[in-house]
C-alpha atoms as a PDB file:
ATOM      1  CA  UNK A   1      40.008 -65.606 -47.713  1.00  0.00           C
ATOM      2  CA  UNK A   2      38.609 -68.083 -45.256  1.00  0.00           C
ATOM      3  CA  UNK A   3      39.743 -68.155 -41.523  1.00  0.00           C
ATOM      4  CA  UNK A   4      41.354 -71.203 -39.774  1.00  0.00           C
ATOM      5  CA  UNK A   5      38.024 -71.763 -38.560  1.00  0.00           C
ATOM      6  CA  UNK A   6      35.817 -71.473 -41.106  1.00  0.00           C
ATOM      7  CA  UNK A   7      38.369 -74.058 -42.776  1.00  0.00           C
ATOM      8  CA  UNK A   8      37.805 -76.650 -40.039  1.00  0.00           C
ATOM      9  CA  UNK A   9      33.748 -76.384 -40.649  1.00  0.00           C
ATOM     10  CA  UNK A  10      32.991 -73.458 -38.282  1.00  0.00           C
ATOM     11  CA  UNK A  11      30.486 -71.519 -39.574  1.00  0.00           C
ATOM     12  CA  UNK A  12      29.571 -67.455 -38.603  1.00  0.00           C
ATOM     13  CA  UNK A  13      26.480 -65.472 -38.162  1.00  0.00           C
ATOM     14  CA  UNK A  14      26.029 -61.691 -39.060  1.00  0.00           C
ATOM     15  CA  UNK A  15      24.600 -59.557 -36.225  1.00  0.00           C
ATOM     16  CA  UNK A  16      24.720 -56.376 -37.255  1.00  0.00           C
ATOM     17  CA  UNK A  17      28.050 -55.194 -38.627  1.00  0.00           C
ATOM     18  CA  UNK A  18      29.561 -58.555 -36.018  1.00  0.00           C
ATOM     19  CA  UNK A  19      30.197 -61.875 -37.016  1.00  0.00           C
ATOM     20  CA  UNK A  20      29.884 -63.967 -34.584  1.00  0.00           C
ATOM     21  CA  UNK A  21      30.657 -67.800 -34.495  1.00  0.00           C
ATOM     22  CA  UNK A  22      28.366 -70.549 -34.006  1.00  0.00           C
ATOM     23  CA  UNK A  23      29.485 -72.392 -31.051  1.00  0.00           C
ATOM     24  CA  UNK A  24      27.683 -75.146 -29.010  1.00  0.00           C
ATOM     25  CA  UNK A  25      28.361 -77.506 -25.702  1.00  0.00           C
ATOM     26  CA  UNK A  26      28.607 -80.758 -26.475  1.00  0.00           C
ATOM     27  CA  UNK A  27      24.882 -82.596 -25.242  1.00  0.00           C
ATOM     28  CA  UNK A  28      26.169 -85.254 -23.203  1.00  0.00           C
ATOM     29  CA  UNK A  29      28.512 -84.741 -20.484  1.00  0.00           C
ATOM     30  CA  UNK A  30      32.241 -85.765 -20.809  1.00  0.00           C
ATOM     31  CA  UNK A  31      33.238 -88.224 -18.258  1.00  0.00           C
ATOM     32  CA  UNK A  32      36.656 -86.319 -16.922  1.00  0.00           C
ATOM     33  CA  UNK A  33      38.844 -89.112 -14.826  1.00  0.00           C
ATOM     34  CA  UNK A  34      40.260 -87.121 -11.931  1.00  0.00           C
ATOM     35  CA  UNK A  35      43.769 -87.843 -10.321  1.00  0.00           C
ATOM     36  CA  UNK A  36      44.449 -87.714  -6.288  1.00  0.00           C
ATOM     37  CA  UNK A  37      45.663 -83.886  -6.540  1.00  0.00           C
ATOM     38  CA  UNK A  38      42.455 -83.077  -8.722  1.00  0.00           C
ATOM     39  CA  UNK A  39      40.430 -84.668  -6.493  1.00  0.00           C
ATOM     40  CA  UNK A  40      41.800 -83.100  -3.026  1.00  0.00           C
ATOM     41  CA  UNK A  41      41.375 -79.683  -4.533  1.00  0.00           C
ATOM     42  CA  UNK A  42      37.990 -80.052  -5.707  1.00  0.00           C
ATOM     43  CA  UNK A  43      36.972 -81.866  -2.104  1.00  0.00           C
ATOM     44  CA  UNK A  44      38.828 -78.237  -0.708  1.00  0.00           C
ATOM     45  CA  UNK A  45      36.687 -76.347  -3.226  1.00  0.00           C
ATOM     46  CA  UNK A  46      33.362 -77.741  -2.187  1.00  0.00           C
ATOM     47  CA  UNK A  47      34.305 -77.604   1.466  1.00  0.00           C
ATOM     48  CA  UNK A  48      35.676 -74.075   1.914  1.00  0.00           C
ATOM     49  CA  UNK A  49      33.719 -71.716  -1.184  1.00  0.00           C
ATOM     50  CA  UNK A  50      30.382 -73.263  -0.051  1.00  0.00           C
END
């Protein structure tokens, strides 16, 4: 029986008695548009964890 996954074309490798998926980042990066409240907590992020 196939998984949910495996249905949707994910495909598994076999390391050792695993199977682990095959899962990649997309290449390009994904152009996100941030709201006011996303954007005052990243500003706080990069101001106060730095």
């Amino acid at each position: 029986m196939k998984s949910s996954f495996e249905l949707n074309s994910g495909t598994f490798r076999q390391v050792g008695d695993y199977r682990i998926s095959n899962l990649a980042l997309p290449t390009e990066e994904a152009s996100i548009k941030l709201g006011k409240w996303e954007m005052l907590h990243k500003d706080y992020l990069i101001n106060h964890l730095s």
